[in-house]
C-alpha atoms as a PDB file:
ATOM      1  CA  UNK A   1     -23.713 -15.375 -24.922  1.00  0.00           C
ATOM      2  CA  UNK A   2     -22.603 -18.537 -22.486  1.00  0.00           C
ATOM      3  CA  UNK A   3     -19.283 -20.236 -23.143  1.00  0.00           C
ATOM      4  CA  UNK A   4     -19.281 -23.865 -24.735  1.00  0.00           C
ATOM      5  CA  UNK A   5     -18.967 -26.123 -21.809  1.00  0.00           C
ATOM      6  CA  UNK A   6     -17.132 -29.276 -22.064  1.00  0.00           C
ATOM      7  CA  UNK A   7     -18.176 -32.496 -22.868  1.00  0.00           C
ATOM      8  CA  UNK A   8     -17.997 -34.720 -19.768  1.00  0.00           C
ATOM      9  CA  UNK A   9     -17.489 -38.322 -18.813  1.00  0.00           C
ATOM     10  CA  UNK A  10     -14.956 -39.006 -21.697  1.00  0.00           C
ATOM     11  CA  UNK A  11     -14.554 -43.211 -21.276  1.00  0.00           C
ATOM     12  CA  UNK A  12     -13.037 -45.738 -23.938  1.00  0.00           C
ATOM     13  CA  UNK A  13     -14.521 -48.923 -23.716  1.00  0.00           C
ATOM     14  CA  UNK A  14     -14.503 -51.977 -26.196  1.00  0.00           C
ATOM     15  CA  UNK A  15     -11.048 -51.564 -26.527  1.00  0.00           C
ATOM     16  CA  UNK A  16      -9.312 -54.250 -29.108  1.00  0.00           C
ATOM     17  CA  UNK A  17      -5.548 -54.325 -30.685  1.00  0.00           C
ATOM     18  CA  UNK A  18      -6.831 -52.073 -33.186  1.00  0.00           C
ATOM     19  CA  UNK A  19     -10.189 -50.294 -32.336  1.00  0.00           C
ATOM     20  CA  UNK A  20     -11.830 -48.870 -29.154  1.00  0.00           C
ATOM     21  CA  UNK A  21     -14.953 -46.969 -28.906  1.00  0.00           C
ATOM     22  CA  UNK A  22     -14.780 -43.539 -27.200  1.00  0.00           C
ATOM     23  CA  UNK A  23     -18.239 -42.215 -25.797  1.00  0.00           C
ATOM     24  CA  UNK A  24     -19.227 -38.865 -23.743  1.00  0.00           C
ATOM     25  CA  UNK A  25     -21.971 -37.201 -22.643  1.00  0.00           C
ATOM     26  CA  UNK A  26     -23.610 -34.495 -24.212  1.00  0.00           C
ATOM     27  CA  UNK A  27     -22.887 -30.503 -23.843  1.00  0.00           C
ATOM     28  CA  UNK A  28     -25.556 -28.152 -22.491  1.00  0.00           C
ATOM     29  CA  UNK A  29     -24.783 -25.463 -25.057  1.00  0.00           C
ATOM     30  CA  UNK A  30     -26.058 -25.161 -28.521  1.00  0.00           C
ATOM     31  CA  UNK A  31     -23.334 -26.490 -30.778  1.00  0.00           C
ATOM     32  CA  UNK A  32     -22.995 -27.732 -34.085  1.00  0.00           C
ATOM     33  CA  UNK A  33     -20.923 -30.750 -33.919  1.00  0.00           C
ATOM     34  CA  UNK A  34     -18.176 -32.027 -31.955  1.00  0.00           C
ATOM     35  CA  UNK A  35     -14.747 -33.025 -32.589  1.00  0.00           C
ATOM     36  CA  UNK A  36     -12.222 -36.162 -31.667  1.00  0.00           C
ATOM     37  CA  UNK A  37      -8.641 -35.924 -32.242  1.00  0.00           C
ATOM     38  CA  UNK A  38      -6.415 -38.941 -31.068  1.00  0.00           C
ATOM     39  CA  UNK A  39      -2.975 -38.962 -30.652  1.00  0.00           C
ATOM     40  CA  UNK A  40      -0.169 -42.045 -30.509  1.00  0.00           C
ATOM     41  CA  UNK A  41       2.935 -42.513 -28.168  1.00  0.00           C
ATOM     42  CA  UNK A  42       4.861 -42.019 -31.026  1.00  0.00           C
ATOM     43  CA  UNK A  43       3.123 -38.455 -31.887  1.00  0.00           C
ATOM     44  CA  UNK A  44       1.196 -39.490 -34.612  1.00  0.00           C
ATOM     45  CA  UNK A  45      -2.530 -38.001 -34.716  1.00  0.00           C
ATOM     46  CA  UNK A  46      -5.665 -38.023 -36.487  1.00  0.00           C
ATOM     47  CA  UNK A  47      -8.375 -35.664 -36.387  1.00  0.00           C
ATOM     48  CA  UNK A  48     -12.033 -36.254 -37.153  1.00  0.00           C
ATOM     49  CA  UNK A  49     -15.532 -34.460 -37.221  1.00  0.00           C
ATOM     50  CA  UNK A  50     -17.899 -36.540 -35.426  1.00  0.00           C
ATOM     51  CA  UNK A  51     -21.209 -34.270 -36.369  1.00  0.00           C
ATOM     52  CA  UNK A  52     -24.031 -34.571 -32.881  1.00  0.00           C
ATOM     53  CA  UNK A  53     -22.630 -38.304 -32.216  1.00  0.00           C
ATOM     54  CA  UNK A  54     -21.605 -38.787 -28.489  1.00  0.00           C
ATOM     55  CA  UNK A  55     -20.066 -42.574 -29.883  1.00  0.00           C
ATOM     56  CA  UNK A  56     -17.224 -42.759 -32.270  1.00  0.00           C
ATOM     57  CA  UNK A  57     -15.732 -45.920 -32.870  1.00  0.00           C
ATOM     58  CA  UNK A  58     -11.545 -45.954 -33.404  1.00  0.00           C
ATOM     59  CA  UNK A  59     -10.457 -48.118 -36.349  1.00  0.00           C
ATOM     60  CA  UNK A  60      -6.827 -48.952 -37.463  1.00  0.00           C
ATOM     61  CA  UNK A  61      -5.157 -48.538 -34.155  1.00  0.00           C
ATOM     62  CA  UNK A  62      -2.197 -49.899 -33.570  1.00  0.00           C
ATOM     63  CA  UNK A  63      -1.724 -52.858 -31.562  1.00  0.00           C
ATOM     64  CA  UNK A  64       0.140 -52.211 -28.008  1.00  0.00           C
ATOM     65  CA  UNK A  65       0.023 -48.402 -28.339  1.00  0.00           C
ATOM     66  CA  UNK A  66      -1.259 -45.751 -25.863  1.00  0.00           C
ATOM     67  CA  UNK A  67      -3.642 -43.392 -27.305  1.00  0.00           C
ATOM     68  CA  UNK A  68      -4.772 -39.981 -25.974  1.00  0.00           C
ATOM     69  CA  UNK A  69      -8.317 -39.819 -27.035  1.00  0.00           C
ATOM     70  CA  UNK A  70      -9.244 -35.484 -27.272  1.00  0.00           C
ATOM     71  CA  UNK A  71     -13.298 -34.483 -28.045  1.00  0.00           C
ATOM     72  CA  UNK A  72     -14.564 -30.815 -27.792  1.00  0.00           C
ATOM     73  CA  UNK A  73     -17.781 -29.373 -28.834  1.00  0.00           C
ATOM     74  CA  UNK A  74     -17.748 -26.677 -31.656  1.00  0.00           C
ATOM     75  CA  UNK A  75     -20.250 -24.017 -32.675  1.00  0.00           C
ATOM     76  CA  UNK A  76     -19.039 -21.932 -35.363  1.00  0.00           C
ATOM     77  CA  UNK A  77     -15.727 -20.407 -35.004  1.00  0.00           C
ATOM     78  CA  UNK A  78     -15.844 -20.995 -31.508  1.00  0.00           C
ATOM     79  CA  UNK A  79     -15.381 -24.172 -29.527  1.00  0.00           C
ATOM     80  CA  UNK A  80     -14.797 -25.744 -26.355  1.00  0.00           C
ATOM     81  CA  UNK A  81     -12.017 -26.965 -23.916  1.00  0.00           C
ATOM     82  CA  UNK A  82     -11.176 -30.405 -24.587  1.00  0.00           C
ATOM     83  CA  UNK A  83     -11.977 -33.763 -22.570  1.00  0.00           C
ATOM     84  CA  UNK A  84      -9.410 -36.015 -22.676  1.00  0.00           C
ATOM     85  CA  UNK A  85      -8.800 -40.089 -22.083  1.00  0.00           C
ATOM     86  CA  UNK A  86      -6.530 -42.647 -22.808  1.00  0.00           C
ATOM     87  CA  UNK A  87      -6.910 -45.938 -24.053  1.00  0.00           C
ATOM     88  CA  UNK A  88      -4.052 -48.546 -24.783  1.00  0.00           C
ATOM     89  CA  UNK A  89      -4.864 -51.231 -27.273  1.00  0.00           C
ATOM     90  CA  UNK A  90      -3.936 -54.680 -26.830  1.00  0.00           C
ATOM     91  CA  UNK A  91      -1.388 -56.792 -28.038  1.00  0.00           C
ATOM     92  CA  UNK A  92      -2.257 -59.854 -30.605  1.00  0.00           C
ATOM     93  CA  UNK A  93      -2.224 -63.267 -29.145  1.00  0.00           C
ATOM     94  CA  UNK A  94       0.413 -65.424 -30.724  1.00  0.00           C
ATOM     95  CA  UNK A  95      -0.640 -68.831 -31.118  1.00  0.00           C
END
């Protein structure tokens, strides 16, 4: 039995003061789903079954805050080693 490789190419793109859309390309192995976690400056995280997506779209970001975007592929108990990226969301335009 092969080890889960990583998913690869892990970009944020469409990135607004509150969403961004983190995409990646797909895993060799046999899996049953990956997984996104997402964590703040300020340590606060979320973490979120995507299912066979490769596109998961970020919603009630904060505005002007780095994120570090995590996705591995699972199978089972077992999973993979994580890809990670960062995307900082903007900050709103005042008027």
């Amino acid at each position: 039995m092969t080890d889960i490789d990583s998913p690869s190419n892990l970009v944020t793109t469409e990135v607004t003061e509150s969403t961004a859309t983190v995409t990646w390309e797909r895993v060799q192995a046999e899996i049953d789903g990956y997984m996104l976690s997402y964590i703040s400056a300020d340590g606060s995280s979320q973490e979120i079954s995507v299912g066979a997506d490769t596109t998961y779209r970020l919603t009630g970001l904060s505005p002007g805050v780095v994120y570090t975007v995590y996705v591995w592929a699972v199978k089972g108990s077992r999973s993979s080693r994580k890809s990670s990226t960062e995307a900082e969301t903007g900050l709103p335009v005042l008027f």
